[in-house]
N, C-alpha and C. Protein backbone atom coordinates (compact mmCIF):
# COMPACT_ATOMS: atom_id res chain seq x y z
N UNK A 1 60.12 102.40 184.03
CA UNK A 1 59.53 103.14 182.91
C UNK A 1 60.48 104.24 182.49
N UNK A 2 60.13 105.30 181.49
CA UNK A 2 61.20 105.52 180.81
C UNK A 2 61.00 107.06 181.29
N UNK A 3 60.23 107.27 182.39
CA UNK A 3 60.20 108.88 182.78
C UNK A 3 59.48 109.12 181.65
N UNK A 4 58.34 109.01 181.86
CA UNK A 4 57.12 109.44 180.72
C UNK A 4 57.05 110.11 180.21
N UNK A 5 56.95 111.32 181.25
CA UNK A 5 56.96 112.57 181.36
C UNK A 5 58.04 113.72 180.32
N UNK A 6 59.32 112.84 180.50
CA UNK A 6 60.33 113.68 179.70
C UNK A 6 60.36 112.94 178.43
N UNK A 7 60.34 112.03 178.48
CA UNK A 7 59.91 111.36 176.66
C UNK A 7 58.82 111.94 176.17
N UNK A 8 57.66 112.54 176.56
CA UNK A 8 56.34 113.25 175.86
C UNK A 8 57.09 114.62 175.50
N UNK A 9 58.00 114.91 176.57
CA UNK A 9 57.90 116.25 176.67
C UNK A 9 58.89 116.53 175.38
N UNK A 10 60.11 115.79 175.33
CA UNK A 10 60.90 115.78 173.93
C UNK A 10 60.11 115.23 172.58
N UNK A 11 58.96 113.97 172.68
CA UNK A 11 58.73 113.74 171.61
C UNK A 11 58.17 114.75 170.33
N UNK A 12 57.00 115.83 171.48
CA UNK A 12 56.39 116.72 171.51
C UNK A 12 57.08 117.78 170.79
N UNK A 13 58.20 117.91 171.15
CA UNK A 13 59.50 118.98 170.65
C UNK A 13 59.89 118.81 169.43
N UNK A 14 59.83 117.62 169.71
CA UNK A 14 60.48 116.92 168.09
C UNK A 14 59.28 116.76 167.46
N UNK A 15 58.20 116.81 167.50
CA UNK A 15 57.56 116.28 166.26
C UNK A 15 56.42 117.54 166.35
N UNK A 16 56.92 118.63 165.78
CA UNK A 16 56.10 119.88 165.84
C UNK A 16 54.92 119.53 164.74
N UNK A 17 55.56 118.53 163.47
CA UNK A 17 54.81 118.58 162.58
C UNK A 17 54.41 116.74 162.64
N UNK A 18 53.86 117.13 163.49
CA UNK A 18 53.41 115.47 164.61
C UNK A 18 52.70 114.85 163.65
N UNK A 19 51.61 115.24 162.96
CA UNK A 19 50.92 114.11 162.57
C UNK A 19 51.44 113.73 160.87
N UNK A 20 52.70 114.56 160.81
CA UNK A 20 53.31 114.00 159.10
C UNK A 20 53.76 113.05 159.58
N UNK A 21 54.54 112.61 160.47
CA UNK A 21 55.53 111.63 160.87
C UNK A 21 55.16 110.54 160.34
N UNK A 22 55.66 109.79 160.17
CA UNK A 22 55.21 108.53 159.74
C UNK A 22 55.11 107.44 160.73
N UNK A 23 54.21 106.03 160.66
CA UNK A 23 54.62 105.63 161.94
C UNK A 23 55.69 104.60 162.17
N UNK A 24 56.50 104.61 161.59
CA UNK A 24 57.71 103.82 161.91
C UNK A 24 58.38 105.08 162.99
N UNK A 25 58.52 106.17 162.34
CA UNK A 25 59.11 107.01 163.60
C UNK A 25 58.64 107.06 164.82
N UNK A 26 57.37 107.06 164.63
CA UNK A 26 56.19 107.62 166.06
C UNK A 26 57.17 105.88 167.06
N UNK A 27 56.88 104.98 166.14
CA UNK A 27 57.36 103.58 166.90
C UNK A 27 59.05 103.96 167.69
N UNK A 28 59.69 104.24 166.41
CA UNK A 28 60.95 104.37 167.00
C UNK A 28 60.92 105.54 168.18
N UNK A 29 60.35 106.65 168.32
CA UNK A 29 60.36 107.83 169.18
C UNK A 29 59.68 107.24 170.44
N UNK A 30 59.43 106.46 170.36
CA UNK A 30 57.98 106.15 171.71
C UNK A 30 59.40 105.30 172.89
N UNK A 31 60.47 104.80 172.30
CA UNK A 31 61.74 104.89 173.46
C UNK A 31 61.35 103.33 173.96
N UNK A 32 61.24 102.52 172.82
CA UNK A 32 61.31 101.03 173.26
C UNK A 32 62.65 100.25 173.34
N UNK A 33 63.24 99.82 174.32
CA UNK A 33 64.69 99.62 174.45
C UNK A 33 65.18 99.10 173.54
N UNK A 34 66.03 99.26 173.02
CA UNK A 34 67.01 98.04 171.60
C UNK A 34 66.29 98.51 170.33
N UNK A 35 65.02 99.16 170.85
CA UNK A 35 64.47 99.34 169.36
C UNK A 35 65.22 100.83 168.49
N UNK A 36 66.14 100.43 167.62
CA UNK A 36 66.54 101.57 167.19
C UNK A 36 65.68 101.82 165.51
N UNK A 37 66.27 102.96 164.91
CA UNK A 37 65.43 103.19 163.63
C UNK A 37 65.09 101.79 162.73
N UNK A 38 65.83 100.90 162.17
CA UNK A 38 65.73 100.23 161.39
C UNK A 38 65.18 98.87 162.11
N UNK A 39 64.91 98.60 163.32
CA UNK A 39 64.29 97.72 163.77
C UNK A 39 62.81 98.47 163.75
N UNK A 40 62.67 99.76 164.49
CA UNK A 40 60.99 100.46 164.05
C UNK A 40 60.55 99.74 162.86
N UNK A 41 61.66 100.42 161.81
CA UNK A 41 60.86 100.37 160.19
C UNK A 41 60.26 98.79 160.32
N UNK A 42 61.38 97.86 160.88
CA UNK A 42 60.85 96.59 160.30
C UNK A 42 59.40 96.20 160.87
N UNK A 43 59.32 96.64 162.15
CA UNK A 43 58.37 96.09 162.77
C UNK A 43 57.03 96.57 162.17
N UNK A 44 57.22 98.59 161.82
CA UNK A 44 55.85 98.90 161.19
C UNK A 44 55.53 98.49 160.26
N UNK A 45 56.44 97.65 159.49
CA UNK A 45 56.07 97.12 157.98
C UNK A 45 55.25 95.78 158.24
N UNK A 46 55.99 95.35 159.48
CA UNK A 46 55.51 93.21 159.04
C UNK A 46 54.03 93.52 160.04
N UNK A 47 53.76 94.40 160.75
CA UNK A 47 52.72 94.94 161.80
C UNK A 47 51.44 95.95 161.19
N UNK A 48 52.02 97.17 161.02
CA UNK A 48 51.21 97.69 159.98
C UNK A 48 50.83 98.54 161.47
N UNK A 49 50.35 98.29 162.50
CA UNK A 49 49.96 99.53 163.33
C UNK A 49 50.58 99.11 164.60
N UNK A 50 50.07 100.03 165.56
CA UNK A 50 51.02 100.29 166.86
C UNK A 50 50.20 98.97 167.53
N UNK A 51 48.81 99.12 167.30
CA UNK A 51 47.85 98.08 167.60
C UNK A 51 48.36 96.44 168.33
N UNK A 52 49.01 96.48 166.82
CA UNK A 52 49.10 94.96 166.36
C UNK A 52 50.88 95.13 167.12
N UNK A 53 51.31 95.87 167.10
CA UNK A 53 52.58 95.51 167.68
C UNK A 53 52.21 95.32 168.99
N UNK A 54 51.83 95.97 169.54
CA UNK A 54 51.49 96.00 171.22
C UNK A 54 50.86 94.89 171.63
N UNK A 55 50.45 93.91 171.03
CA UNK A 55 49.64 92.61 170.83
C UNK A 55 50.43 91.55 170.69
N UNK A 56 52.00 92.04 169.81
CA UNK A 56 52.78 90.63 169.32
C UNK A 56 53.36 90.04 170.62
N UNK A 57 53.70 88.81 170.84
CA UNK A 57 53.79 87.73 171.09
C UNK A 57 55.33 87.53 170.94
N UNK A 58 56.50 86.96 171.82
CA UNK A 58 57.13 86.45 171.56
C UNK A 58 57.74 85.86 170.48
N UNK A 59 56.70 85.08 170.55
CA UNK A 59 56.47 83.99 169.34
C UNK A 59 56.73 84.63 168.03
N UNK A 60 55.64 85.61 167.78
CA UNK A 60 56.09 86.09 166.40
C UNK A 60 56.56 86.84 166.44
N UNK A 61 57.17 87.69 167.03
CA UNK A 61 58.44 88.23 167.40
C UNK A 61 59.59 88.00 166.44
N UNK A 62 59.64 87.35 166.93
CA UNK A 62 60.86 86.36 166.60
C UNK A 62 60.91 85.54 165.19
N UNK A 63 59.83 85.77 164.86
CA UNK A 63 59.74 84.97 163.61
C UNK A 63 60.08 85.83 162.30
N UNK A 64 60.45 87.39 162.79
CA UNK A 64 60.28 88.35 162.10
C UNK A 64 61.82 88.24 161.83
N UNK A 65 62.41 88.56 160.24
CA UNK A 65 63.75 88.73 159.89
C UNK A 65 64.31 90.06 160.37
N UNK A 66 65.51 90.02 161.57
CA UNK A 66 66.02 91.20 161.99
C UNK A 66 65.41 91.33 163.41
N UNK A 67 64.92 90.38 163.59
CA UNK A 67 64.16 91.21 165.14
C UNK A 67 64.62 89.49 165.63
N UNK A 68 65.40 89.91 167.03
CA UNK A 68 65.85 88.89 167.75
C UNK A 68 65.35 89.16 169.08
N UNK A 69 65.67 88.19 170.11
CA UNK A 69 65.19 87.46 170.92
C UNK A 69 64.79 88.76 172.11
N UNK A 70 66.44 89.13 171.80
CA UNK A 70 66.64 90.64 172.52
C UNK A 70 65.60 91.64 172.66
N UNK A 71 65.24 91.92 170.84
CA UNK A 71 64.21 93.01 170.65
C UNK A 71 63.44 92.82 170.76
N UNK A 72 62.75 91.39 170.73
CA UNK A 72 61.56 91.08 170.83
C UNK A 72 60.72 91.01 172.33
N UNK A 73 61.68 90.76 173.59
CA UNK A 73 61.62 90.70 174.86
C UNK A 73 61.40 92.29 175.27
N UNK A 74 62.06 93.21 174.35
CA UNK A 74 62.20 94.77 174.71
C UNK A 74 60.57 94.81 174.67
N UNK A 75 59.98 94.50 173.25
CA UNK A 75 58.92 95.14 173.05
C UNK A 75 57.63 94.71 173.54
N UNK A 76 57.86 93.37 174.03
CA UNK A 76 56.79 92.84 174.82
C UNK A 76 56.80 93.22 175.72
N UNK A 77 57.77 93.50 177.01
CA UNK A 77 58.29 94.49 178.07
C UNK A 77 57.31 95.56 178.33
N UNK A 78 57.81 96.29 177.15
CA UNK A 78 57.09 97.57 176.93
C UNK A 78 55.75 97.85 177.13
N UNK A 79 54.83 96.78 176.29
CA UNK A 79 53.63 97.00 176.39
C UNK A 79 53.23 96.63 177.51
N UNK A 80 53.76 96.01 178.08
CA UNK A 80 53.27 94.75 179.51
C UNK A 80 53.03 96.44 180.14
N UNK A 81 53.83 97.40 180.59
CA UNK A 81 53.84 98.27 181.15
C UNK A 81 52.26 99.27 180.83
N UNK A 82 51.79 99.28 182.14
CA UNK A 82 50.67 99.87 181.64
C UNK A 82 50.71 101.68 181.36
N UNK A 83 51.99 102.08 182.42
CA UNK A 83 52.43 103.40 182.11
C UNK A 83 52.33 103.84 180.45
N UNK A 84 53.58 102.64 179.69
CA UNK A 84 53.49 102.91 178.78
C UNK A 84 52.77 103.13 177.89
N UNK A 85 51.81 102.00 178.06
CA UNK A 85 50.26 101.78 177.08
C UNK A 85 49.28 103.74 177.22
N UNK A 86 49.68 103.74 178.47
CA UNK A 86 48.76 104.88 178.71
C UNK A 86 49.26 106.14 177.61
N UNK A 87 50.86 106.35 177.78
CA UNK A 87 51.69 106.90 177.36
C UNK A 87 50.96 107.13 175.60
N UNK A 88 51.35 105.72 175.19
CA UNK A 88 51.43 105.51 173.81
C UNK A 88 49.84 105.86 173.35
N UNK A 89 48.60 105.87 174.36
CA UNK A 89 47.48 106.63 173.77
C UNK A 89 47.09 107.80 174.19
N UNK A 90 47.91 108.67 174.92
CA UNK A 90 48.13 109.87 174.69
C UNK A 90 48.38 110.39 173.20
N UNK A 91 49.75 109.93 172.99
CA UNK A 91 50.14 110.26 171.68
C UNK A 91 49.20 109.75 170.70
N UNK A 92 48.36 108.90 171.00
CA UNK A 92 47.46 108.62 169.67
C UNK A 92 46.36 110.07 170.10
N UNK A 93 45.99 110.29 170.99
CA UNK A 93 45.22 111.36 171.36
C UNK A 93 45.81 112.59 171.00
N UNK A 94 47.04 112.94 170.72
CA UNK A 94 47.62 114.07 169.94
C UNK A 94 47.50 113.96 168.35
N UNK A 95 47.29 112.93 168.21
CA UNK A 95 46.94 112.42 166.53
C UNK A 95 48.17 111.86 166.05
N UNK A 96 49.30 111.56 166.61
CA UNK A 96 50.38 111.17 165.94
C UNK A 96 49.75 109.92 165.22
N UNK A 97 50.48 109.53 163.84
CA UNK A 97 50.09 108.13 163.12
C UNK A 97 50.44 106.93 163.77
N UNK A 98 49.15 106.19 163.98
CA UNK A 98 49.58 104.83 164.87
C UNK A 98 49.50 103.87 163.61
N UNK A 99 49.22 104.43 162.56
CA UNK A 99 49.60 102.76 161.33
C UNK A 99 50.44 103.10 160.14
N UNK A 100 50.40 102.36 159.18
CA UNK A 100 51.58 102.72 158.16
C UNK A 100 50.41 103.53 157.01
N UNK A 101 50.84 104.42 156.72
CA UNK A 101 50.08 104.88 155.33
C UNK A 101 49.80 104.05 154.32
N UNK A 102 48.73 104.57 153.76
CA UNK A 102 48.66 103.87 152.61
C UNK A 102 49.16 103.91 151.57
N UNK A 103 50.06 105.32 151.22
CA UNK A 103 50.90 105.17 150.39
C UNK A 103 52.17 104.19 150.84
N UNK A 104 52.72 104.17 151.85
CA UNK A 104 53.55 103.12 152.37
C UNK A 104 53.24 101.44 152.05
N UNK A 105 51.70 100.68 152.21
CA UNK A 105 50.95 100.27 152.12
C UNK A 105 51.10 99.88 150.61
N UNK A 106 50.66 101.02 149.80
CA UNK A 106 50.57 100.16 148.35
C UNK A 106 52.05 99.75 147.99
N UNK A 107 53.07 100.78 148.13
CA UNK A 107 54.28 100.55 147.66
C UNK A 107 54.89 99.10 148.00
N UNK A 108 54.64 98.96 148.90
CA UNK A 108 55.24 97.30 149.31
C UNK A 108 55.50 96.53 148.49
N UNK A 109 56.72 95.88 148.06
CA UNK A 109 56.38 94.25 147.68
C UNK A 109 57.66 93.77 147.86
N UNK A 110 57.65 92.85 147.58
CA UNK A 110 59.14 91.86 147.56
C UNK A 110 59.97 91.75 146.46
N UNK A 111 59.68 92.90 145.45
CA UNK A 111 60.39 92.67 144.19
C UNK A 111 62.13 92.83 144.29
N UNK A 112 62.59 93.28 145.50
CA UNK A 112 63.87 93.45 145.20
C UNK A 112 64.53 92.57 146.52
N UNK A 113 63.26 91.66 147.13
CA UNK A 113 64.10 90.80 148.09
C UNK A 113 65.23 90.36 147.97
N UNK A 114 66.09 90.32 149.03
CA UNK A 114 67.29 89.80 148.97
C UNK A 114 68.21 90.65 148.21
N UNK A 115 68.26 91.57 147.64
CA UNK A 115 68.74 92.48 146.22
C UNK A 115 69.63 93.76 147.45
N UNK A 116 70.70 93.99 147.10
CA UNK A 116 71.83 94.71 147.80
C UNK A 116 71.83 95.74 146.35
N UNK A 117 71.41 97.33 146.81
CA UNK A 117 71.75 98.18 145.81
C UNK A 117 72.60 99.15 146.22
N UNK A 118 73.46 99.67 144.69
CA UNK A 118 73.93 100.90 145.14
C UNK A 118 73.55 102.08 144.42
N UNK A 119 73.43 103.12 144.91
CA UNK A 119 72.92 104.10 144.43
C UNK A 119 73.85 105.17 143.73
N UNK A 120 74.27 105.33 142.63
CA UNK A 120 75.33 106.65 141.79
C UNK A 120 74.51 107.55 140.83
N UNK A 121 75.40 109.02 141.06
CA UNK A 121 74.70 109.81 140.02
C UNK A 121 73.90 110.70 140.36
N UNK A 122 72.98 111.61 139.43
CA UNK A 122 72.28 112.41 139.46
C UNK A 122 70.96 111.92 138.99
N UNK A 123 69.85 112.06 139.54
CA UNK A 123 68.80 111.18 139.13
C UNK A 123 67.59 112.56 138.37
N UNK A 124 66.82 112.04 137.59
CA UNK A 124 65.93 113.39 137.41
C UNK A 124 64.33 113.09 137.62
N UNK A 125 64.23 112.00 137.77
CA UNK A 125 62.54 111.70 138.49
C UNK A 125 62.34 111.82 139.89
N UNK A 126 63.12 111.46 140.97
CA UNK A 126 63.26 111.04 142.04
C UNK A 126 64.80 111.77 143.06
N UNK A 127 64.46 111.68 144.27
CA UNK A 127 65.51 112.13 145.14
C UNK A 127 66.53 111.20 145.22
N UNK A 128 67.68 110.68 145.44
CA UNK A 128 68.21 110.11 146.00
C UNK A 128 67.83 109.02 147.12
N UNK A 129 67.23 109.66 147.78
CA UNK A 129 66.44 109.52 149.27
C UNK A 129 65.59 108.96 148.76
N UNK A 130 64.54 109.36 147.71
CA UNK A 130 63.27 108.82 147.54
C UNK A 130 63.57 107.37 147.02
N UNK A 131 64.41 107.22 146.23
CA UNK A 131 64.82 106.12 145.59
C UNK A 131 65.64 105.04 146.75
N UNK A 132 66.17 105.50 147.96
CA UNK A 132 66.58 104.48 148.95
C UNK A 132 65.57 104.20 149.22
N UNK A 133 64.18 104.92 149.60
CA UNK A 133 62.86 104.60 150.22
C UNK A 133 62.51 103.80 149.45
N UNK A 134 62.31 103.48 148.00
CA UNK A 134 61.38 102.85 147.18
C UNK A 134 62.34 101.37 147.12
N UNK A 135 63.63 101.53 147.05
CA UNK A 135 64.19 100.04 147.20
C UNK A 135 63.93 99.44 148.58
N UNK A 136 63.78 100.18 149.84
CA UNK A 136 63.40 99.27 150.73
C UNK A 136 62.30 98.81 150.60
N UNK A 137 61.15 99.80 150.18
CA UNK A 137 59.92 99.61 150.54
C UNK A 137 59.38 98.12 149.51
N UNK A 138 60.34 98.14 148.83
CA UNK A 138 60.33 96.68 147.98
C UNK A 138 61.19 95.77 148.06
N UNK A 139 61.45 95.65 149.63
CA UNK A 139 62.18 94.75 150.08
C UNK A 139 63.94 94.37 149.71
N UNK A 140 64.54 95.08 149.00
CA UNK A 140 65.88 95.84 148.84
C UNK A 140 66.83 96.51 150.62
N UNK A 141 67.79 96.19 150.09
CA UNK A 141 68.91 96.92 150.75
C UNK A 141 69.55 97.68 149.81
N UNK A 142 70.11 99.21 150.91
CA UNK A 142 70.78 99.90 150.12
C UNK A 142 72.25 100.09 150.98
N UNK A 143 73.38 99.64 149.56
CA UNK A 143 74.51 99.61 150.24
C UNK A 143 75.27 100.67 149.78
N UNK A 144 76.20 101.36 150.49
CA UNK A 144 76.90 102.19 149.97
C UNK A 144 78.13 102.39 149.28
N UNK A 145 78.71 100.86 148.94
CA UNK A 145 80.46 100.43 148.26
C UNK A 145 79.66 99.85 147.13
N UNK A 146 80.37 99.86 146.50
CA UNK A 146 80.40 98.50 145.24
C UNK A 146 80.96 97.39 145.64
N UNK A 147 80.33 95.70 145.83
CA UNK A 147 81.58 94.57 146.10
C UNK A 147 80.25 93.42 145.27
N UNK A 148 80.86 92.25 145.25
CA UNK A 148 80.69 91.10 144.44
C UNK A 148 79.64 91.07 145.16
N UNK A 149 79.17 91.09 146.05
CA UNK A 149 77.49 90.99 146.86
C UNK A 149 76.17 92.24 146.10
N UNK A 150 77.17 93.39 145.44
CA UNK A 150 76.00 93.95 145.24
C UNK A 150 75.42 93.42 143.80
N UNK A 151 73.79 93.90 143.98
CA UNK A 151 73.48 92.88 143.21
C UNK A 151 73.12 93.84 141.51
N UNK A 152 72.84 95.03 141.69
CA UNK A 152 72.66 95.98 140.68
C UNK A 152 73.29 97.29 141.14
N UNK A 153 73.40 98.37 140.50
CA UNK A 153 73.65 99.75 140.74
C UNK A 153 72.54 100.75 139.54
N UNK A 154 72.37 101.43 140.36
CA UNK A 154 70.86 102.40 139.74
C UNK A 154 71.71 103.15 139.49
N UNK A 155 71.71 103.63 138.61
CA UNK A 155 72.67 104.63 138.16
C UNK A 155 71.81 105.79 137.12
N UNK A 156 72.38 106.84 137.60
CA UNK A 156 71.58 108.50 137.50
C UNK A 156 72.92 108.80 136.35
N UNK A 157 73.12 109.99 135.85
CA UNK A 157 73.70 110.47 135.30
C UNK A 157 74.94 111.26 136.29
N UNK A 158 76.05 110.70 135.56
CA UNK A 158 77.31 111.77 135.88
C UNK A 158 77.82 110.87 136.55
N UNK A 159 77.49 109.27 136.85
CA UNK A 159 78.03 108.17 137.91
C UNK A 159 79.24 108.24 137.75
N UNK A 160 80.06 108.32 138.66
CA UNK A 160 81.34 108.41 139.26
C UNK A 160 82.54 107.23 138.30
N UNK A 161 83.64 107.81 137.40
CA UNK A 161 84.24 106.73 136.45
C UNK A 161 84.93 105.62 137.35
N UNK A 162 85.02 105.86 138.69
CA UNK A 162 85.75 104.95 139.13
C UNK A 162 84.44 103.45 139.89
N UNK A 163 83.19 104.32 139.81
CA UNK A 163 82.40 102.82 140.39
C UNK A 163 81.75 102.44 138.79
N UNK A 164 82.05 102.97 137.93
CA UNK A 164 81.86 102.22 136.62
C UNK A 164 82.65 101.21 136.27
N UNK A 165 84.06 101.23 136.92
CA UNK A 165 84.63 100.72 136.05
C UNK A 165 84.49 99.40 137.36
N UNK A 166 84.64 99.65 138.03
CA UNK A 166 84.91 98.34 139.33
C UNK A 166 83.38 97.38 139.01
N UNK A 167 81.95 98.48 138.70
CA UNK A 167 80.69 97.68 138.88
C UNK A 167 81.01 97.02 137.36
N UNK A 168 81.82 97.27 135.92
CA UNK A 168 82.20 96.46 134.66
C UNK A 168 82.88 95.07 135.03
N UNK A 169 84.30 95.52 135.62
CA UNK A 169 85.12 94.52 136.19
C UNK A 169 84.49 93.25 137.30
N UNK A 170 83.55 93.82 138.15
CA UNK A 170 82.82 92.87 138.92
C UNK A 170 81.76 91.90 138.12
N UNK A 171 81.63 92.25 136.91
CA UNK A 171 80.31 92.14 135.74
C UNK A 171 78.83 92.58 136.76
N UNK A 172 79.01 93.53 137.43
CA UNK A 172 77.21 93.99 138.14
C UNK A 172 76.36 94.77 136.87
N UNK A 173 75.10 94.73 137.08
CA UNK A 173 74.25 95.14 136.18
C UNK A 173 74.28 96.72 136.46
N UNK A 174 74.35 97.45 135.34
CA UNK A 174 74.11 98.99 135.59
C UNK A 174 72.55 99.20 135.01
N UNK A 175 71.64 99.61 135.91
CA UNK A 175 70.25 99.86 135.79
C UNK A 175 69.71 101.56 135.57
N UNK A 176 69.48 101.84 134.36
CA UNK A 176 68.97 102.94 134.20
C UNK A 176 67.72 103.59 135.06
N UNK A 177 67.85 105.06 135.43
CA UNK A 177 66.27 105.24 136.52
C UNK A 177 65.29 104.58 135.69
N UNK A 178 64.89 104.54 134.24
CA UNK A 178 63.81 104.25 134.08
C UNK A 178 63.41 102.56 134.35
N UNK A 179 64.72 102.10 133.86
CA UNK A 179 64.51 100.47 133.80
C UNK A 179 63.91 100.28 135.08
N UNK A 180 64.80 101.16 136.35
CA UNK A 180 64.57 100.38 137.74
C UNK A 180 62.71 100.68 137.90
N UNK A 181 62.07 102.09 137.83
CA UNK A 181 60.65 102.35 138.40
C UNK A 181 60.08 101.58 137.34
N UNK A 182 60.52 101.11 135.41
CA UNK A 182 59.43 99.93 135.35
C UNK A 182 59.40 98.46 135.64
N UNK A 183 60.86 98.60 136.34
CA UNK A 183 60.79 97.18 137.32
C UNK A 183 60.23 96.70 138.25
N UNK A 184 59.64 98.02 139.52
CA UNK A 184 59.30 98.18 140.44
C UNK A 184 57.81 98.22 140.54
N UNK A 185 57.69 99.12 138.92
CA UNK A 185 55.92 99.06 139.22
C UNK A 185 54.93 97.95 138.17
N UNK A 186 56.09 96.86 137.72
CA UNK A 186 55.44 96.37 136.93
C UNK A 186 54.58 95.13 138.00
């Protein structure tokens, strides 16, 4: 087990403002082996609560894009452990979030599956950040070069003349903020 004791005692540290967290973090913080940030996210998304992860199965494990044989053995591991289980409803007993919000929840969809973005510019609706969040949360990657794989560039004002001219030369689509959020929420 993972020394319980000092994982509560840091999580605790770290998450002063415990119950904002979201629960992909609470997942990633809870110290499941192999599970690093972007395996959390995936799992709280295709899972939805700590519940249902602690429940999965090999089987569908594995059936999940990004989660291999490796991670999937970590996390079944994990729960098998009853330390841990105990562990992990403590922290639900501190109130940390054991499911995905519902703003997380509605945002979902698959509109930008498979879709490699890059992000340039100054944006004036949205953060930077907020806008990496909203391309994942619609099934998007966000990449940070320009190359023949990417598939659009969101582009804010003041975009940089040299990824203009490479995203022209590549022929990639340059997507205005507005085009992209009435793409997203149509």
């Amino acid at each position: 087990s993972l020394g319980g004791g000092l994982a509560e005692a840091k999580i605790l540290s770290s998450i002063e403002q415990s119950k904002q967290v979201p629960f992909e973090r609470v997942l990633y913080a809870i110290g499941i082996r192999f599970v690093g940030e972007i395996a959390a996210k995936t799992l709280a998304r295709y899972y939805g609560s700590m519940e249902k992860v602690a429940e999965a199965s090999m089987e569908s494990l594995m059936q999940i894009n990004g989660i291999g044989e490796v991670i999937a053995n970590s996390v079944v591991q994990y729960f098998a452990n009853p330390d841990n289980r105990a562990f992990v409803e403590r922290l639900r007993g501190y109130g940390l979030q054991m499911e995905i919000g519902e703003q997380q929840r509605q945002a979902q969809s698959d509109k930008l599956n498979g879709q490699s973005v890059v992000i340039s510019g100054v944006f004036q609706h949205h953060s930077r950040d907020e806008y990496k969040a909203l391309i994942e949360q619609n099934g998007g990657k966000n990449v940070g070069s320009i190359s023949n794989k990417t598939s659009f560039i969101l582009a804010g004002d003041n975009m940089g003349p040299a990824k203009l001219e490479k995203a022209q030369k590549l022929g990639i689509r340059i997507m205005s903020e507005d085009e992209f959020l009435s793409l997203i929420q149509t």
